[in-house]
C-alpha atoms as a PDB file:
ATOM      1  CA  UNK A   1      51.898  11.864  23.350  1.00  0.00           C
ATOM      2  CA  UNK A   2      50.529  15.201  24.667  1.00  0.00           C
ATOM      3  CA  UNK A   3      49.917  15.807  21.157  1.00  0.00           C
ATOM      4  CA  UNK A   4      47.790  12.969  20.308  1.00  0.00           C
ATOM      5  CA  UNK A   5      45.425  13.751  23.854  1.00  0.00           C
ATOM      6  CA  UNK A   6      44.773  17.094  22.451  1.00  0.00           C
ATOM      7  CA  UNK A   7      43.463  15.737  18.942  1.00  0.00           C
ATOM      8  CA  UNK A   8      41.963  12.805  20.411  1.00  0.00           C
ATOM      9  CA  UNK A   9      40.184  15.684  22.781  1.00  0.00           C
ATOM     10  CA  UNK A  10      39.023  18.511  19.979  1.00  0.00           C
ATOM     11  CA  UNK A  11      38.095  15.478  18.106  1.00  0.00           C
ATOM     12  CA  UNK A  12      35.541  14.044  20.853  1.00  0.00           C
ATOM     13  CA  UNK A  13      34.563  17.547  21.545  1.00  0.00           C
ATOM     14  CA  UNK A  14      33.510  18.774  17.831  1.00  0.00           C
ATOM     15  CA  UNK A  15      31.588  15.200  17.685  1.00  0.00           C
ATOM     16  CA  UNK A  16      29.528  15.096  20.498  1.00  0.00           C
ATOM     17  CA  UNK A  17      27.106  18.021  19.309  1.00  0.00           C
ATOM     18  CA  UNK A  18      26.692  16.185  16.164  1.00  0.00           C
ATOM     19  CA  UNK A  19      25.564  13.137  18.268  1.00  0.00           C
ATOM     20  CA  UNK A  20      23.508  14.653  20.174  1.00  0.00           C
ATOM     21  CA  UNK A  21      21.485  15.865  17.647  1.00  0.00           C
ATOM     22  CA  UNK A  22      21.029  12.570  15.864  1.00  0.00           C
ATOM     23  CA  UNK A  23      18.614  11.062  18.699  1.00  0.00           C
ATOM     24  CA  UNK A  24      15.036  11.208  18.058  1.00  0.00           C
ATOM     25  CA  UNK A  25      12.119  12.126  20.880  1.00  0.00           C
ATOM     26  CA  UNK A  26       9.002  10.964  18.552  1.00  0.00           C
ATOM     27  CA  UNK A  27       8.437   7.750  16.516  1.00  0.00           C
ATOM     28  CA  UNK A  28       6.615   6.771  13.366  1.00  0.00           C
ATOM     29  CA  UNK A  29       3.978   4.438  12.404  1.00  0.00           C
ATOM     30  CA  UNK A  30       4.077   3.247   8.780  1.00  0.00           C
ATOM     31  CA  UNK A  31       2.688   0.568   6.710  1.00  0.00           C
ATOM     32  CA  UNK A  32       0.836  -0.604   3.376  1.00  0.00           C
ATOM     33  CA  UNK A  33      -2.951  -0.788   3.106  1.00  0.00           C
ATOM     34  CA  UNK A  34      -4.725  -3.343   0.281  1.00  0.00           C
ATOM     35  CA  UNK A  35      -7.853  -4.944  -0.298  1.00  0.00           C
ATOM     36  CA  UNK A  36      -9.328  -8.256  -0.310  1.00  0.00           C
ATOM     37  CA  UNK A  37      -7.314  -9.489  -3.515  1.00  0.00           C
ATOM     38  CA  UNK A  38      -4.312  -7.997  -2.067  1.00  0.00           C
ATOM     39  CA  UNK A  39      -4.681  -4.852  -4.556  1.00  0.00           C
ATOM     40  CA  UNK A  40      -3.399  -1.644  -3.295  1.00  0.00           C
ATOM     41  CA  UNK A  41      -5.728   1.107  -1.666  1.00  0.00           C
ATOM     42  CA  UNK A  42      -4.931   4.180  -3.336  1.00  0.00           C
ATOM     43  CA  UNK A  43      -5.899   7.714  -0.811  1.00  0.00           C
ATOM     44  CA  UNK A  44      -7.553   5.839   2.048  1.00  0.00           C
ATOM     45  CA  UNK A  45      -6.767   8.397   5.118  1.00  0.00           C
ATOM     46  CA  UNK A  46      -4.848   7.043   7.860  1.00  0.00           C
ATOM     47  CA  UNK A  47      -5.731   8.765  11.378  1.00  0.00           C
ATOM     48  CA  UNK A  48      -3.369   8.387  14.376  1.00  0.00           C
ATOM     49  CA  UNK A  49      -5.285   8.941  17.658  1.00  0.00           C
ATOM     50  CA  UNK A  50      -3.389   9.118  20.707  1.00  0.00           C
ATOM     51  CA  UNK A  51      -5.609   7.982  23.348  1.00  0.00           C
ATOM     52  CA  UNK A  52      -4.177  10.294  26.559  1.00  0.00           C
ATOM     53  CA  UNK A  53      -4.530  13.590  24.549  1.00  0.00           C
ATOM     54  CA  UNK A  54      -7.107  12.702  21.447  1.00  0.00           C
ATOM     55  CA  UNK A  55      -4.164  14.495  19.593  1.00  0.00           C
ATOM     56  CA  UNK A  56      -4.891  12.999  15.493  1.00  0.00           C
ATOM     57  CA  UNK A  57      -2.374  12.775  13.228  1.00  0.00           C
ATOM     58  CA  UNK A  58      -3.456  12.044   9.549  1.00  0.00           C
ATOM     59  CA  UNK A  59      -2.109  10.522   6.344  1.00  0.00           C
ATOM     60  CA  UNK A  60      -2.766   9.498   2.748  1.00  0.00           C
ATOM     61  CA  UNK A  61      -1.952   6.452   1.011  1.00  0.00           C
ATOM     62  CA  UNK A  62       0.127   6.962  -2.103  1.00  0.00           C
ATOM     63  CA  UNK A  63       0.351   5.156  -5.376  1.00  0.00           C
ATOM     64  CA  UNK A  64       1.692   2.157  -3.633  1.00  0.00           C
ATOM     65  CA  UNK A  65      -0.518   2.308  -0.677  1.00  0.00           C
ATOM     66  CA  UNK A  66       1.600   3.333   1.301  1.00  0.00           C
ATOM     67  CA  UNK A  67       1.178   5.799   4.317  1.00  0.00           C
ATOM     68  CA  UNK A  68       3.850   7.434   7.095  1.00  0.00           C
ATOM     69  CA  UNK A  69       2.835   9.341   9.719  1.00  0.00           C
ATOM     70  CA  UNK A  70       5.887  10.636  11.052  1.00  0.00           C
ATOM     71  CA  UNK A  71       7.130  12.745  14.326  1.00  0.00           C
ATOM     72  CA  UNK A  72       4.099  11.035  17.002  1.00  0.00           C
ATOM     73  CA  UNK A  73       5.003  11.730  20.329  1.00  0.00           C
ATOM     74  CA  UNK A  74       5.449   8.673  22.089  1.00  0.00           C
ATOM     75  CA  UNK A  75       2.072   7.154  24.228  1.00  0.00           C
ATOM     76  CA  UNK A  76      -0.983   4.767  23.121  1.00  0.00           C
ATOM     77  CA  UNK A  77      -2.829   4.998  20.480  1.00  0.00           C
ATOM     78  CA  UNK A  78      -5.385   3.980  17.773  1.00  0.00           C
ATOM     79  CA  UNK A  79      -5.322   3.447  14.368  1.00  0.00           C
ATOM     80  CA  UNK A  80      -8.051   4.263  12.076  1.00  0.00           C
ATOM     81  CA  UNK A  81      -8.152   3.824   8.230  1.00  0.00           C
ATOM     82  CA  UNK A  82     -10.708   4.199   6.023  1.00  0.00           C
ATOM     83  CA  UNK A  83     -11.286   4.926   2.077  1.00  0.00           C
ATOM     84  CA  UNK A  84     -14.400   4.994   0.235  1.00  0.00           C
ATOM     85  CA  UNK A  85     -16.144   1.849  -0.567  1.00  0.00           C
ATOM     86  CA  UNK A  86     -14.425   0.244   2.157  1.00  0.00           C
ATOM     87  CA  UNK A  87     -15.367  -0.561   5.930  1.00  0.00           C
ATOM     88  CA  UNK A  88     -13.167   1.196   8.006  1.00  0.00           C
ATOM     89  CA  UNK A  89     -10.615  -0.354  10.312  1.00  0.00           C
ATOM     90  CA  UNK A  90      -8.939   0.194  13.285  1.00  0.00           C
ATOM     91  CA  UNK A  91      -6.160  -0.907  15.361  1.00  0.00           C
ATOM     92  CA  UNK A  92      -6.287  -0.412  19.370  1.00  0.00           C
ATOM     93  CA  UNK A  93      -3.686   0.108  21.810  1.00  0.00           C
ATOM     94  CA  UNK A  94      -0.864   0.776  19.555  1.00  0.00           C
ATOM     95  CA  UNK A  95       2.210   1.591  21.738  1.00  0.00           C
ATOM     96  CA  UNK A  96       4.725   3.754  20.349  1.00  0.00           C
ATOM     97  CA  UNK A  97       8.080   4.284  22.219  1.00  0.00           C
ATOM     98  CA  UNK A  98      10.796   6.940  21.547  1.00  0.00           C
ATOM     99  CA  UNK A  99      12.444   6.636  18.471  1.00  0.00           C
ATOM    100  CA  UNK A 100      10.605   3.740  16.871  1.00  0.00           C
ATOM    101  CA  UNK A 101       9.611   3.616  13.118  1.00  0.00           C
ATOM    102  CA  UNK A 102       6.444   0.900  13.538  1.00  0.00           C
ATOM    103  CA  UNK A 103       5.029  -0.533  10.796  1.00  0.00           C
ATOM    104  CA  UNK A 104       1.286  -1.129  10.751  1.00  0.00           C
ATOM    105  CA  UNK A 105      -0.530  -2.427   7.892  1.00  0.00           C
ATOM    106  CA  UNK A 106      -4.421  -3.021   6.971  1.00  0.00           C
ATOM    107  CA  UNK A 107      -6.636  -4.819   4.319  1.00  0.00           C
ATOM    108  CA  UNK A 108      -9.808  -3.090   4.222  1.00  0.00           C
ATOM    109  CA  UNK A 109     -12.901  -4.733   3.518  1.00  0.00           C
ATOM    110  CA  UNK A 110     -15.820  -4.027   0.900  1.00  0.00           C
ATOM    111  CA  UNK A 111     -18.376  -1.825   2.734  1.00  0.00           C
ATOM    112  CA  UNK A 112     -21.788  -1.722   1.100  1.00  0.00           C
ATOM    113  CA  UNK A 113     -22.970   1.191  -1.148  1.00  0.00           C
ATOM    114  CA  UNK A 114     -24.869   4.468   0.720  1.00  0.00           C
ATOM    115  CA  UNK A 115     -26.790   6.395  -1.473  1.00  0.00           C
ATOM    116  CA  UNK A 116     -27.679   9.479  -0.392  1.00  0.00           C
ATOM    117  CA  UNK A 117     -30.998  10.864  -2.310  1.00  0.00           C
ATOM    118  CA  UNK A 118     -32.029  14.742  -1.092  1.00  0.00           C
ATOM    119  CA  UNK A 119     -34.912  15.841  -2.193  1.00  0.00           C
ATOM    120  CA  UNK A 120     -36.108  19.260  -2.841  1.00  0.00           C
ATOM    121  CA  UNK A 121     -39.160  21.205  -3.706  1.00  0.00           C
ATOM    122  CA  UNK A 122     -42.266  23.397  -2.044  1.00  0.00           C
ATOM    123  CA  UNK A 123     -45.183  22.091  -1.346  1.00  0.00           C
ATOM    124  CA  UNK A 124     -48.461  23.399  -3.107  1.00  0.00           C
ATOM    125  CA  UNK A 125     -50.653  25.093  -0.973  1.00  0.00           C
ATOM    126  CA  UNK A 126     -54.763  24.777  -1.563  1.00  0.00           C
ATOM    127  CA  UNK A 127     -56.508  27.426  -1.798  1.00  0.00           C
ATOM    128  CA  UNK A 128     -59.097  26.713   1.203  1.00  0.00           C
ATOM    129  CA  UNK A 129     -61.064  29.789   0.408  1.00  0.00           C
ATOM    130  CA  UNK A 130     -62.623  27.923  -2.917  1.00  0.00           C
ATOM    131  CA  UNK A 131     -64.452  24.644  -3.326  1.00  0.00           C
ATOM    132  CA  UNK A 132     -62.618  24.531  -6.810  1.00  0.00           C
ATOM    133  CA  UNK A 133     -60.068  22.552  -7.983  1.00  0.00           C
END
């Protein structure tokens, strides 16, 4: 019997450590992002914003659209996605609690085209000292 109390004993004691270190202190936010005809959204970036701090967290869709960002500290926050050709979108108040793997998915919305046009070159000065052209 006193036998059995000492096993029972070393065995609680040499499992506890490994217990302890099994509990989590942050939580992830995960999810898939698509488009309108439900076809995956291949590197749109996925920005976690925790309101109290204005800490961001970024991801990257994969080949699946899928995106993890892992290890938040738990707290508020906001979700932004966006990828090019697409409107972004975001997700408000977001609560994340210790240990929780959340799942938060999007489908993005055609944004319109910006074109961008620079335009370069030096402007010809006239020679005011001559009537000439």
């Amino acid at each position: 019997m006193r036998l059995n109390r000492i096993l029972v004993t070393l065995l609680l004691t040499l499992c506890i450590p490994v217990l302890s270190f099994a509990q989590r202190t942050t939580a992830n936010v995960s999810g898939t992002i698509v488009d309108p005809s439900g076809a995956v959204v291949v590197g749109a970036t996925v920005t976690a914003n925790e309101t109290a701090t204005n800490r961001s967290t970024t991801a990257v869709t994969n080949e699946t659209g899928f995106y993890l960002v892992p290890n938040l500290p738990p707290g508020n926050y906001e979700l932004k996605v966006e990828a090019p050709g697409f409107q972004a979108s975001i997700e408000k108040d977001l609560v994340l609690v210790v240990g929780e793997s959340a799942t938060s998915n999007f489908s993005l919305k055609v944004g319109s085209a910006v074109n961008v046009v620079t335009v370069q070159g030096q402007a010809v000065q006239p020679d005011v000292r001559s009537s000439t052209v």
